[in-house]
C-alpha atoms as a PDB file:
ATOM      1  CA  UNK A   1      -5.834  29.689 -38.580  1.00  0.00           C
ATOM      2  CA  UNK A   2      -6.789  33.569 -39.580  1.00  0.00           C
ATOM      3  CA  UNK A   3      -8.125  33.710 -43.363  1.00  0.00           C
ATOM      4  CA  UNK A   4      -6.833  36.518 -45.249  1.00  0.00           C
ATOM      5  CA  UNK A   5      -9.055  37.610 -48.541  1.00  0.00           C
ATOM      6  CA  UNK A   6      -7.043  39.110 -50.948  1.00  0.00           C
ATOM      7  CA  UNK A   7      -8.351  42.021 -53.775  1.00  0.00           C
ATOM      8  CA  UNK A   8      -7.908  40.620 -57.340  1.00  0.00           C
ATOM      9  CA  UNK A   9      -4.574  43.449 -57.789  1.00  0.00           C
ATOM     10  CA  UNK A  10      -3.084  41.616 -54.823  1.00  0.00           C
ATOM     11  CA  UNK A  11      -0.340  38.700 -54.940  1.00  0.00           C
ATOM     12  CA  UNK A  12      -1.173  35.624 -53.301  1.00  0.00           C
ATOM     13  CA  UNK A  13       2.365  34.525 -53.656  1.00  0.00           C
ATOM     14  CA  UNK A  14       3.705  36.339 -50.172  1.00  0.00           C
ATOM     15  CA  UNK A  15       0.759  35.457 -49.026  1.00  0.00           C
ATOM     16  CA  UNK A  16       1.295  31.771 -49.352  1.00  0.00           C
ATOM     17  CA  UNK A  17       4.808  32.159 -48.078  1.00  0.00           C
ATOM     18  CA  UNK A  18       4.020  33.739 -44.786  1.00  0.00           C
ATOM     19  CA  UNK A  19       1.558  30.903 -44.297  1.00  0.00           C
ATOM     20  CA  UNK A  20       3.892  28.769 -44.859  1.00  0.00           C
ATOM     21  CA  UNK A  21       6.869  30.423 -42.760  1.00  0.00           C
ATOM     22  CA  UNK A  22       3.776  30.384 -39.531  1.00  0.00           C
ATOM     23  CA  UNK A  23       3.689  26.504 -39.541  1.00  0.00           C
ATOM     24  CA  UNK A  24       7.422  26.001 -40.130  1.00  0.00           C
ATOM     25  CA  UNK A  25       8.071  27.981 -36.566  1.00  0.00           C
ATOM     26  CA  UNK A  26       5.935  26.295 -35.002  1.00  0.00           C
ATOM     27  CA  UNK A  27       7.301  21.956 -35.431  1.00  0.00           C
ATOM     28  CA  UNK A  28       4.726  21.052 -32.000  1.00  0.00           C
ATOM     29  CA  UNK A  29       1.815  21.818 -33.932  1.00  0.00           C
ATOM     30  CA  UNK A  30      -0.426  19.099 -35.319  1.00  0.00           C
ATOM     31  CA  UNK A  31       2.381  16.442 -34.317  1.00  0.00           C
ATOM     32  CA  UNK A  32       2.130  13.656 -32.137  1.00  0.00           C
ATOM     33  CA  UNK A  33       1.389  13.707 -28.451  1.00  0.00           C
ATOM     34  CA  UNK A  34       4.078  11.219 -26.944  1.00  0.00           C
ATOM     35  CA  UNK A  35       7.960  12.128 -26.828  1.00  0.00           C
ATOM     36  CA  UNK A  36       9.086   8.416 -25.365  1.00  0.00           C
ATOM     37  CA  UNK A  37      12.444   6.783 -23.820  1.00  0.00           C
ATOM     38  CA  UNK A  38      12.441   3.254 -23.428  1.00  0.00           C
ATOM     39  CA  UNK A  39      14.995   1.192 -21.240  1.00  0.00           C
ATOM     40  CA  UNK A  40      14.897  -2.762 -21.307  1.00  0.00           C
ATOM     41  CA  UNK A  41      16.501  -4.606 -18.532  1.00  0.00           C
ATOM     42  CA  UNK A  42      17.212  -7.898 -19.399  1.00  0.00           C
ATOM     43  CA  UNK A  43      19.187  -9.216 -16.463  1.00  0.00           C
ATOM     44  CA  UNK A  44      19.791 -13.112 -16.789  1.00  0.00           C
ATOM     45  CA  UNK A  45      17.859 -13.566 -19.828  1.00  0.00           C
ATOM     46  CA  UNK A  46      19.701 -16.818 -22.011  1.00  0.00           C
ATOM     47  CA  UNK A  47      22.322 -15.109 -24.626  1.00  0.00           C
ATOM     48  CA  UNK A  48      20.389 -16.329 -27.554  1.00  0.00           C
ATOM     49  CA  UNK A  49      17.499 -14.879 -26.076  1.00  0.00           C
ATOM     50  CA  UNK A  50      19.296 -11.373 -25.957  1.00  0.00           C
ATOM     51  CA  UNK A  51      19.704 -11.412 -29.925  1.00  0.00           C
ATOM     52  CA  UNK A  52      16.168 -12.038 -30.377  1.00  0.00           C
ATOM     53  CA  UNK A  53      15.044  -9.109 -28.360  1.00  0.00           C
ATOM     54  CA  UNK A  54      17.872  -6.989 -29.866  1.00  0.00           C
ATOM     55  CA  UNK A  55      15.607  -4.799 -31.896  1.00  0.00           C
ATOM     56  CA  UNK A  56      12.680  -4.648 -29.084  1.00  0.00           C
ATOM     57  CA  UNK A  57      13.416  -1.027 -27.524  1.00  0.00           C
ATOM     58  CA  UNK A  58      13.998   0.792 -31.171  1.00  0.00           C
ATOM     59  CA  UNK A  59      10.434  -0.896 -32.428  1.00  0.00           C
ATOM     60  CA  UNK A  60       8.392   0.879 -29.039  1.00  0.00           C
ATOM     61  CA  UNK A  61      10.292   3.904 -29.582  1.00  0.00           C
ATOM     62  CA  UNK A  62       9.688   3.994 -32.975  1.00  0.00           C
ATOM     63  CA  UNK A  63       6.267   3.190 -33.047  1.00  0.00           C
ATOM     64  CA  UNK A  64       4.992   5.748 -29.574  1.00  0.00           C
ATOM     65  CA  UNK A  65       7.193   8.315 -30.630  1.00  0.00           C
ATOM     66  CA  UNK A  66       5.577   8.107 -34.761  1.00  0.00           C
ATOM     67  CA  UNK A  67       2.382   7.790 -33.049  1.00  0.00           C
ATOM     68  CA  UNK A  68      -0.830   9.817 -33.068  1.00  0.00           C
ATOM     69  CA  UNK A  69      -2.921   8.379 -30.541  1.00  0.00           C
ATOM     70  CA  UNK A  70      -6.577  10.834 -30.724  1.00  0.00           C
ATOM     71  CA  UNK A  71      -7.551  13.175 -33.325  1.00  0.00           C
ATOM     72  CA  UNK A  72      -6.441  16.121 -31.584  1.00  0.00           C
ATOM     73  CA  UNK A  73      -4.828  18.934 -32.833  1.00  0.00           C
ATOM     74  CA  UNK A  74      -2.280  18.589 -30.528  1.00  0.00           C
ATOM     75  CA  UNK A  75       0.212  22.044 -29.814  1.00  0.00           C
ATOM     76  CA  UNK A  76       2.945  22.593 -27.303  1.00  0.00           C
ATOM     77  CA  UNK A  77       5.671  20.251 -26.267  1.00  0.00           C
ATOM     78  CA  UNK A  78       5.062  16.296 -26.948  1.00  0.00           C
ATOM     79  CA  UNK A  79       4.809  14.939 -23.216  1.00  0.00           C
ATOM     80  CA  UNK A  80       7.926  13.091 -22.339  1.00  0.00           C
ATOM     81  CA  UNK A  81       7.045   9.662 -21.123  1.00  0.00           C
ATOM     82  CA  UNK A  82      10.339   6.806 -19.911  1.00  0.00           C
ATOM     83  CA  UNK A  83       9.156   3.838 -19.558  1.00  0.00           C
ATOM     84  CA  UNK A  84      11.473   0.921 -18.097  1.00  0.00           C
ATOM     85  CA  UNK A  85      10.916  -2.792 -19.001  1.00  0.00           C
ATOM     86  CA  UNK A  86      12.190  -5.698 -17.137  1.00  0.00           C
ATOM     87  CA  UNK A  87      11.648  -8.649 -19.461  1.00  0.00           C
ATOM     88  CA  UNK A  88      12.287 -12.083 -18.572  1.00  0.00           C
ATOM     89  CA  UNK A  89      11.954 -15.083 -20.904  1.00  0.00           C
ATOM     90  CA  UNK A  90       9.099 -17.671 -20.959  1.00  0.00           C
ATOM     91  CA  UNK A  91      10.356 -19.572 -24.145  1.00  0.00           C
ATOM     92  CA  UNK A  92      11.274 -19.051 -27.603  1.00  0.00           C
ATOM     93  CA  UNK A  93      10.156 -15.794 -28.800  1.00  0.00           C
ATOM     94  CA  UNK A  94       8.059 -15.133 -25.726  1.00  0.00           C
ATOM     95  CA  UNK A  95       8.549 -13.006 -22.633  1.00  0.00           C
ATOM     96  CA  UNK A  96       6.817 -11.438 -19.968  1.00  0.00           C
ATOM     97  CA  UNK A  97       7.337  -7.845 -18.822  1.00  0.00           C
ATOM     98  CA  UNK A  98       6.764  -5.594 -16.184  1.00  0.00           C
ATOM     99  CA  UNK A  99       6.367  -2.103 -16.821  1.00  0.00           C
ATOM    100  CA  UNK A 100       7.284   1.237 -15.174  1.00  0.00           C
ATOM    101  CA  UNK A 101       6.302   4.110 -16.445  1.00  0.00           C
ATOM    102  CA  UNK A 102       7.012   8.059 -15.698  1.00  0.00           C
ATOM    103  CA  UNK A 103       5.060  10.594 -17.618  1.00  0.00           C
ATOM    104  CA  UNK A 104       6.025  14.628 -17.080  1.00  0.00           C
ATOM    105  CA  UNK A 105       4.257  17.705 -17.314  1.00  0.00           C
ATOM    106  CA  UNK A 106       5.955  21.067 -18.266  1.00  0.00           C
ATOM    107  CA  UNK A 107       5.781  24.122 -16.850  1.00  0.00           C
ATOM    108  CA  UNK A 108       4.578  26.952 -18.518  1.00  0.00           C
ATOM    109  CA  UNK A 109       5.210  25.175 -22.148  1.00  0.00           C
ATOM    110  CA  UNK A 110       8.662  25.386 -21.174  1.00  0.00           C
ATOM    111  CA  UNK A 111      10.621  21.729 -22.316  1.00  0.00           C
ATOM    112  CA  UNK A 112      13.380  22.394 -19.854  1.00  0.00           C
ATOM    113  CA  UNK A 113      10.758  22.418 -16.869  1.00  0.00           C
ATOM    114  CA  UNK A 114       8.641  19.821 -15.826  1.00  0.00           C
ATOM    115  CA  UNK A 115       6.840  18.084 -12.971  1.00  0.00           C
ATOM    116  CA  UNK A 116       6.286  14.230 -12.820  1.00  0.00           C
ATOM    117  CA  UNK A 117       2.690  13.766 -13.671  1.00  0.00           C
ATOM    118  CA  UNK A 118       1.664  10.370 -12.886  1.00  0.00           C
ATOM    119  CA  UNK A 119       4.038   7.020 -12.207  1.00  0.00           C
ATOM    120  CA  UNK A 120       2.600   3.832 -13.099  1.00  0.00           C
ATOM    121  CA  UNK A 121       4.015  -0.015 -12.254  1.00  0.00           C
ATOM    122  CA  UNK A 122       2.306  -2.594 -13.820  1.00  0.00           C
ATOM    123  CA  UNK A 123       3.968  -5.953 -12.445  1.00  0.00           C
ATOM    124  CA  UNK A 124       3.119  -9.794 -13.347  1.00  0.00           C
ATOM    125  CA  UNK A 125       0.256  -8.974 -16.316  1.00  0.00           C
ATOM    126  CA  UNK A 126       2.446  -8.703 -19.657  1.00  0.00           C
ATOM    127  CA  UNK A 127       3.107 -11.744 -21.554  1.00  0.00           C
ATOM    128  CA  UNK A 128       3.910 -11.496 -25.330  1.00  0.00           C
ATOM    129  CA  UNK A 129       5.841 -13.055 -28.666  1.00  0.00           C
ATOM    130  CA  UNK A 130       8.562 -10.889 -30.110  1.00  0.00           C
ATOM    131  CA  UNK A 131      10.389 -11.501 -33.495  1.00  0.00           C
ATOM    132  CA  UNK A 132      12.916  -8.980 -35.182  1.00  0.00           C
ATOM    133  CA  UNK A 133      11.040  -7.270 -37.891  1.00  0.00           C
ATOM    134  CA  UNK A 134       7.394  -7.142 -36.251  1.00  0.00           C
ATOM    135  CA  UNK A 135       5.438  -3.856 -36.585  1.00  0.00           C
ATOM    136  CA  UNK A 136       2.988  -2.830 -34.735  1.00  0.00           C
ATOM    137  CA  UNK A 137       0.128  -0.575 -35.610  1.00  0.00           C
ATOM    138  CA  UNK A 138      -2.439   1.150 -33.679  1.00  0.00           C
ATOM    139  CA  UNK A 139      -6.026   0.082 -33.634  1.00  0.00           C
ATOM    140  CA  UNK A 140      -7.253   0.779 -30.695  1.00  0.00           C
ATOM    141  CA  UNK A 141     -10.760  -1.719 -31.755  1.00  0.00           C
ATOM    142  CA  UNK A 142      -8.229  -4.847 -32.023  1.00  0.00           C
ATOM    143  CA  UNK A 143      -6.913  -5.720 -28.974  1.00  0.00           C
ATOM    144  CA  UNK A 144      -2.630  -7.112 -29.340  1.00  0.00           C
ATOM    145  CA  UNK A 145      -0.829  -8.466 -27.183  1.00  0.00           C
ATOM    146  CA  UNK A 146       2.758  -5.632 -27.833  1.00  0.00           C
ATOM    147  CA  UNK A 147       0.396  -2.410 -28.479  1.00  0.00           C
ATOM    148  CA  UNK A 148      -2.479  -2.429 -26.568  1.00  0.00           C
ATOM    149  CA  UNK A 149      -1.178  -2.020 -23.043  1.00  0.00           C
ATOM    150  CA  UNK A 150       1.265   0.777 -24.050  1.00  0.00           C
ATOM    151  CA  UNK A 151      -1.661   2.875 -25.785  1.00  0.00           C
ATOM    152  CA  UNK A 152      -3.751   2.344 -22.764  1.00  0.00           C
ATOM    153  CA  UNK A 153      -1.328   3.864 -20.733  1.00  0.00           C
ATOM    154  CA  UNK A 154      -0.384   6.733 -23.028  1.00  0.00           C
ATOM    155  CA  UNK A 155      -4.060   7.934 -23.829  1.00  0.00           C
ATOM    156  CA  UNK A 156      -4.167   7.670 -19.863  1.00  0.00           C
ATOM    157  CA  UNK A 157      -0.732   9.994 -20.045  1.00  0.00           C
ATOM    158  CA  UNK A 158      -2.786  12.075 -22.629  1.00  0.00           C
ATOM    159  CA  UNK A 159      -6.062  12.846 -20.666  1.00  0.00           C
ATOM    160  CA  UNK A 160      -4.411  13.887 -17.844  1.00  0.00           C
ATOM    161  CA  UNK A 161      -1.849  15.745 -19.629  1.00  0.00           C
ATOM    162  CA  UNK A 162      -4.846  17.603 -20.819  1.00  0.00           C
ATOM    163  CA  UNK A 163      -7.082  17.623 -17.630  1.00  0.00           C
ATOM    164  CA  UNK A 164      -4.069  19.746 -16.185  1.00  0.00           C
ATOM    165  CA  UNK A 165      -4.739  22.652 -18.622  1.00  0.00           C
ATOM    166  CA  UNK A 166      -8.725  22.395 -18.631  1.00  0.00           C
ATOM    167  CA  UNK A 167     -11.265  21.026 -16.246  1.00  0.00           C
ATOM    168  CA  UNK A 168     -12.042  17.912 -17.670  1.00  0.00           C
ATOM    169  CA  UNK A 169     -10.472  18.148 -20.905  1.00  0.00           C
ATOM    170  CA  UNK A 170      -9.136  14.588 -20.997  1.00  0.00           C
ATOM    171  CA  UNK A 171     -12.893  13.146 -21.080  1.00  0.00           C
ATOM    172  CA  UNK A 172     -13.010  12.046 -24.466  1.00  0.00           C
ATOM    173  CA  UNK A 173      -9.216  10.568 -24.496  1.00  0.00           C
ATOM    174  CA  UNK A 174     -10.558   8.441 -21.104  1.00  0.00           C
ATOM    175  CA  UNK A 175     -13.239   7.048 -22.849  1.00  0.00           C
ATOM    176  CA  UNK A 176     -10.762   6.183 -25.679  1.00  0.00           C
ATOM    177  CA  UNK A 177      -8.662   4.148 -23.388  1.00  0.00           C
ATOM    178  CA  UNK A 178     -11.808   2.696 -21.798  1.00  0.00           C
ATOM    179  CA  UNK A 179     -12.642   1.104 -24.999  1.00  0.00           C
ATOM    180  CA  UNK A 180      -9.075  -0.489 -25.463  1.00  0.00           C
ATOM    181  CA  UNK A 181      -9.555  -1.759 -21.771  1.00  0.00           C
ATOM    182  CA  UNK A 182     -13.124  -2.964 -22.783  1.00  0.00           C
ATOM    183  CA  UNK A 183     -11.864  -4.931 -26.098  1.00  0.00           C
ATOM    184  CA  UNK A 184      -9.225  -6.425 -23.967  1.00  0.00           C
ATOM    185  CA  UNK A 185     -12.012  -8.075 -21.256  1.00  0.00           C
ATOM    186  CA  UNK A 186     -14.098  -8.776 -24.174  1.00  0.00           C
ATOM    187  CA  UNK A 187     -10.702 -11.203 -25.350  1.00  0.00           C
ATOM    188  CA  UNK A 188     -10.270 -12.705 -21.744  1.00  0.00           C
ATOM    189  CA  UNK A 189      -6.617 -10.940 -21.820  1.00  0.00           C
ATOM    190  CA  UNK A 190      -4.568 -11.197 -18.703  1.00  0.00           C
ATOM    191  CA  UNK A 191      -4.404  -8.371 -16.510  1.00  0.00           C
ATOM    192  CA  UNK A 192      -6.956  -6.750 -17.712  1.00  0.00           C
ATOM    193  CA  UNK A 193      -9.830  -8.147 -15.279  1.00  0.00           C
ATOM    194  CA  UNK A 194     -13.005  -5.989 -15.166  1.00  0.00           C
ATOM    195  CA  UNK A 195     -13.365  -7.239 -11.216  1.00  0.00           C
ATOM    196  CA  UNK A 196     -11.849  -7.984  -8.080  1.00  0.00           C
ATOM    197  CA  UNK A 197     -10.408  -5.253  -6.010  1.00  0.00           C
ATOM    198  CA  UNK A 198      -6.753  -5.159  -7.162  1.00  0.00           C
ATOM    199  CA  UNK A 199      -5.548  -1.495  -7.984  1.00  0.00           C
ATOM    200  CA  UNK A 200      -4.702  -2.299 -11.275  1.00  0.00           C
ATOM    201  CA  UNK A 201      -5.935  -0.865 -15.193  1.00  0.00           C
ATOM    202  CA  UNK A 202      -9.901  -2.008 -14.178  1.00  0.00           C
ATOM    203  CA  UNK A 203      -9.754   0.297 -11.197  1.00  0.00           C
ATOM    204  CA  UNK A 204      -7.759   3.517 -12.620  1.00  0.00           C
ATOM    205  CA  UNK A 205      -9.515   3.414 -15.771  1.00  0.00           C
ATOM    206  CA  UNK A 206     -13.052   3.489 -13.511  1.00  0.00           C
ATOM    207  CA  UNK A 207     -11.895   6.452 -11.607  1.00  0.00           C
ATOM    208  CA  UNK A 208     -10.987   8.137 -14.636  1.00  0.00           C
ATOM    209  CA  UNK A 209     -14.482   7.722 -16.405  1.00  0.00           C
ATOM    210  CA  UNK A 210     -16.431   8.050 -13.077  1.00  0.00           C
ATOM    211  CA  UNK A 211     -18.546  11.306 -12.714  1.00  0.00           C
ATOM    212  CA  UNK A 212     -18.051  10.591  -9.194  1.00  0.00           C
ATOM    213  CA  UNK A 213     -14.406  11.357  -9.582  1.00  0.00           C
ATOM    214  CA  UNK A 214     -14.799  14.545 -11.371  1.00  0.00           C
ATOM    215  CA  UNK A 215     -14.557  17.371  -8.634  1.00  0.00           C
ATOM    216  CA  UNK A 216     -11.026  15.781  -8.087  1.00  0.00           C
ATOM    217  CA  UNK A 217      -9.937  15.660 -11.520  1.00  0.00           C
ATOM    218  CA  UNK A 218     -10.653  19.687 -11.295  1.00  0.00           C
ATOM    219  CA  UNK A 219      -8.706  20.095  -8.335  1.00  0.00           C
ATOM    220  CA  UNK A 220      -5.899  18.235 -10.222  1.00  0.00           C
ATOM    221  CA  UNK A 221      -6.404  21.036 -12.650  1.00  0.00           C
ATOM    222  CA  UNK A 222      -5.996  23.610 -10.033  1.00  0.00           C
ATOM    223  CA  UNK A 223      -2.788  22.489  -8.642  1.00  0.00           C
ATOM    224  CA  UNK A 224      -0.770  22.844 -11.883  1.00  0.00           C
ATOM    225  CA  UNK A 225      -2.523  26.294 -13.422  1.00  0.00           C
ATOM    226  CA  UNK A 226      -2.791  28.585 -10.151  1.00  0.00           C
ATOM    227  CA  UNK A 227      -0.169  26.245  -8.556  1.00  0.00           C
ATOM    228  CA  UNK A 228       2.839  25.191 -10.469  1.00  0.00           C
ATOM    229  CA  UNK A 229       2.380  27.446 -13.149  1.00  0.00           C
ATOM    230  CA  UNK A 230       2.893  30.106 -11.006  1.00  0.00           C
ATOM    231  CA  UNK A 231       5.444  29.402  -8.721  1.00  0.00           C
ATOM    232  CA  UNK A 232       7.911  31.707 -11.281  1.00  0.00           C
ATOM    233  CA  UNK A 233       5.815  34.649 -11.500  1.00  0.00           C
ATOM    234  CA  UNK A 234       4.932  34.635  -7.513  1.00  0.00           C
ATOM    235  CA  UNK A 235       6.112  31.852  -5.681  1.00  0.00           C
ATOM    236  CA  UNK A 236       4.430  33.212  -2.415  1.00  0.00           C
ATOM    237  CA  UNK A 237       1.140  33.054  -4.179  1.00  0.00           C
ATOM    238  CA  UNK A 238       1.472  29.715  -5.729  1.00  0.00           C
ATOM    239  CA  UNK A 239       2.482  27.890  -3.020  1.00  0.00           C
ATOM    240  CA  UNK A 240      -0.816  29.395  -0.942  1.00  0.00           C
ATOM    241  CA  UNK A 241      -2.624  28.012  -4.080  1.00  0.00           C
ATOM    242  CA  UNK A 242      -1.022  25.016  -3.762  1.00  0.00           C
ATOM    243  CA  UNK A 243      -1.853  24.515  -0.111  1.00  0.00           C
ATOM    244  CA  UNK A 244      -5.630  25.658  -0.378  1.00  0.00           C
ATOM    245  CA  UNK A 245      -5.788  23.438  -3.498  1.00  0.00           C
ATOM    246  CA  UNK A 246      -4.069  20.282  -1.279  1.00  0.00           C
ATOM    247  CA  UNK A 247      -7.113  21.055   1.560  1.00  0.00           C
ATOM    248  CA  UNK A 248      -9.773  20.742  -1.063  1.00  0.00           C
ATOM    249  CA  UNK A 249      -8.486  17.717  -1.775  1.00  0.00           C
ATOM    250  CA  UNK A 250      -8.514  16.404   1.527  1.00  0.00           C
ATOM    251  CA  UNK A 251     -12.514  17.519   2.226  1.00  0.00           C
ATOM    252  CA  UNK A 252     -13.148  16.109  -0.629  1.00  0.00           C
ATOM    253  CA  UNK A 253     -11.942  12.326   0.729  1.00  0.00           C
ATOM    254  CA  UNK A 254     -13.138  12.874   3.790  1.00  0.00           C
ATOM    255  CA  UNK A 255     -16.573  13.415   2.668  1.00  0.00           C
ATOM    256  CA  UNK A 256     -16.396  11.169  -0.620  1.00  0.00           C
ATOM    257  CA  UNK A 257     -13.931   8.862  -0.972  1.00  0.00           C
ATOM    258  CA  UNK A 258     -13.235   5.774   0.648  1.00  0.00           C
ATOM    259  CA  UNK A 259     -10.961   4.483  -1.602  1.00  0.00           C
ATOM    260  CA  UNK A 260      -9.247   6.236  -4.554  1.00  0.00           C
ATOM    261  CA  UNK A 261      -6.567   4.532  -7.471  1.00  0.00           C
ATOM    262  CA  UNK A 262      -6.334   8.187  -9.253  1.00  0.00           C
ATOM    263  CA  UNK A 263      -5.702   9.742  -5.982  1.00  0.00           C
ATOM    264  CA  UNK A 264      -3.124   7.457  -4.976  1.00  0.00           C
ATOM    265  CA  UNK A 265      -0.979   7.487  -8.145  1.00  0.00           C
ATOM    266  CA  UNK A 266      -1.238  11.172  -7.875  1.00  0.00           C
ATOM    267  CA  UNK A 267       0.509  11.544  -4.629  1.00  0.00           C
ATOM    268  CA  UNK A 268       2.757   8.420  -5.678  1.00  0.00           C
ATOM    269  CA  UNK A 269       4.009  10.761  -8.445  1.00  0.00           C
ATOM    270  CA  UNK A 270       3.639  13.865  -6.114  1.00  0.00           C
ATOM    271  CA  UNK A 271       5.409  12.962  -2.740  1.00  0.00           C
ATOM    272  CA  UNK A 272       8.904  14.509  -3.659  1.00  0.00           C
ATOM    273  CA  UNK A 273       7.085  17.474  -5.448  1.00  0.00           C
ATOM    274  CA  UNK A 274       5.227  18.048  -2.281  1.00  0.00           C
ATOM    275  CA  UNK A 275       8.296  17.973   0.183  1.00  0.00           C
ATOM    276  CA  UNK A 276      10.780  20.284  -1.925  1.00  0.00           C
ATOM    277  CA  UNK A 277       8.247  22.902  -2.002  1.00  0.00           C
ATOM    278  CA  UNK A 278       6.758  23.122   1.351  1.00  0.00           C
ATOM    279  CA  UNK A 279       9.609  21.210   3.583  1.00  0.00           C
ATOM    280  CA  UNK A 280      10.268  23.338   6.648  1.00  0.00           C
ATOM    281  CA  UNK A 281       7.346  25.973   5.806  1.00  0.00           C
ATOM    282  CA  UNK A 282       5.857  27.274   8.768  1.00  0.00           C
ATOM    283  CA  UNK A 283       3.185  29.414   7.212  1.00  0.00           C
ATOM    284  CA  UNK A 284       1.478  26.170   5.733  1.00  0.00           C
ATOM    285  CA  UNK A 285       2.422  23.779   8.448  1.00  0.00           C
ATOM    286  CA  UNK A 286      -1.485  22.313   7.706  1.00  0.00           C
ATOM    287  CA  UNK A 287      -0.810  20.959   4.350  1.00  0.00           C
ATOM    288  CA  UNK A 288       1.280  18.312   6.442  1.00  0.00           C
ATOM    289  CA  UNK A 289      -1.314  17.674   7.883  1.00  0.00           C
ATOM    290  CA  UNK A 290      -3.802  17.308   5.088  1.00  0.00           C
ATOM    291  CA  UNK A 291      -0.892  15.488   3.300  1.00  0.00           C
ATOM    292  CA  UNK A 292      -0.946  12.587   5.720  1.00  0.00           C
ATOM    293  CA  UNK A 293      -4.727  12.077   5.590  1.00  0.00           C
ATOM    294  CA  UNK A 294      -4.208  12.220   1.834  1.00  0.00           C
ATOM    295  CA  UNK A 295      -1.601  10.125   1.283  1.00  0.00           C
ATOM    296  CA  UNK A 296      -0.783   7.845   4.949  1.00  0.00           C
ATOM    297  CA  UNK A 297       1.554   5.875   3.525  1.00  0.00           C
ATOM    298  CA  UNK A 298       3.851   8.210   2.724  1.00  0.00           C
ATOM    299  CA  UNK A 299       3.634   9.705   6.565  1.00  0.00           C
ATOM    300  CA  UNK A 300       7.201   9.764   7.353  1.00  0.00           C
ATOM    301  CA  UNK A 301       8.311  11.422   4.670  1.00  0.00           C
ATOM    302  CA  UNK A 302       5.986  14.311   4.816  1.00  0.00           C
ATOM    303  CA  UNK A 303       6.495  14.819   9.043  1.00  0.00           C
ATOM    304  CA  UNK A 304      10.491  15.026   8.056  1.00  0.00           C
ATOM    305  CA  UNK A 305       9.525  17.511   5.625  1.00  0.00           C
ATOM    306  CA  UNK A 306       7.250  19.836   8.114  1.00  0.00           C
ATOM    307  CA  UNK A 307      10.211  19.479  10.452  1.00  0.00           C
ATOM    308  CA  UNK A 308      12.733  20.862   7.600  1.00  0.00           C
ATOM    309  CA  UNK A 309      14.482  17.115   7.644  1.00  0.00           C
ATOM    310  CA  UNK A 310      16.090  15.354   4.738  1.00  0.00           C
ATOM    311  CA  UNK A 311      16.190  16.076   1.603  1.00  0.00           C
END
């Protein structure tokens, strides 16, 4: 915020009131990172289950959307996050859930525009006790069985909400999430196994803090700020960003990687993206290609899009 020194003659009191007037128009600034929609499918859970869990979707909602999950000054447009929950009932006042997750990114700031970000499904790992009236509260050194999988996952939202407007912003918010994955391993919680090869929170969260990782992470970077973020102002231009960016990407597995989580759930999310904006482009018919080393298993759908197929 600019400082303004006043002379002794001078009144501070339309001083104060044009300060004041600055941080009414702008509501995005200081606030808290998450804008959140949840949906709870409870297909063929018992009746008197169903009055139990009543309350379930207003307490998430209220507490991600209330919320501040770092200590940064956050400005722009909360990132809108819908997150679906099958529940299914494993006795009185327990369930288990799965989770499915969608976080966006806008466009140029703009709330009507967006791109999906990252898609996450985390299947088989959520068990939990509900009553009506239960709070929750963020500490992200206590590990609980309601909260701590849903901040994981939004700080995750967070960083790379902020590694796609600066290389490497989301550093700090990674290593916040690390230590709520940590805590949990350090309370033998399930699904949150530090081994093993299943592509699960251990294996995302090590890409994420993994040096190794990092000249992707930029290139993530790339494709939204001389990619997306451009496609208004000169879509030509953008999409020849896009395409350089997308063969970066692939030298970079071919001479890396092996094996990527971060990369996967990026083209998971990106697939559709991908398609609409280059399906049937001749001038970048090698981003198909690159695509399908990238991302094999989505191979079908990226060949019908080089061929101008489908929609």
């Amino acid at each position: 915020m600019k400082i303004i020194f006043l002379k002794k003659t001078e009144s501070i009191i339309p001083t104060v009131l044009i300060i004041i007037c600055l941080l009414l128009s702008k509501p995005s600034l200081f606030s808290q990172e998450i804008e959140a929609t949840v949906r709870l499918n409870t297909e063929g859970m018992p009746t008197e289950q169903l009055q139990s869990i009543e309350f379930f979707k207003s307490t998430l909602e209220r507490y991600l959307n209330s919320q501040r999950f770092t200590n940064i000054d956050w400005e722009g447009p909360r990132i809108p996050v819908d997150i679906m929950i099958q529940l299914t009932s494993i006795g009185r006042n327990n369930y288990a859930g799965n989770l499915f997750i969608v976080a966006k990114r806008t466009i140029n700031e703009q709330e009507n525009t967006s791109s999906t970000a990252i898609m996450f499904e985390d299947r088989g790992t959520w068990a939990f006790e509900y009553t009506d009236g239960l709070s929750l509260s963020y500490d992200f050194n206590r590990y609980d069985n309601i909260a701590s999988i849903l901040d994981f996952y939004m700080l995750v939202i967070i960083g790379l909400d902020l590694d796609s407007y600066g290389e490497l912003d989301g550093d700090q918010v990674f290593q916040r999430a690390r230590h709520i994955f940590d805590v949990a391993v350090s309370r033998r919680a399930n699904g949150w196994q530090s081994f093993g090869t299943d592509f699960g929170k251990h294996t995302l969260i090590q890409d994420l803090t993994n040096a190794r990782l990092d000249p992707f992470r930029k290139l993530i970077f790339e494709y939204y700020v001389d990619g997306l973020d451009l496609l208004d102002e000169d879509r030509p231009q953008a999409l020849a960003n896009i395409a350089g960016t997308i063969g970066r990407m692939a030298d970079f597995k071919e001479r890396y990687l092996n094996l990527s989580h971060l990369m996967d759930l990026f083209f998971f999310a990106k697939c559709n993206e991908l398609c609409e904006l280059f399906r049937g482009n001749k001038d970048h018919s090698k981003i198909f290609r690159d695509l399908m080393f990238l991302d094999p298993t989505n191979t079908v759908r990226y060949e019908a899009a080089r061929d101008g197929r489908g929609r």
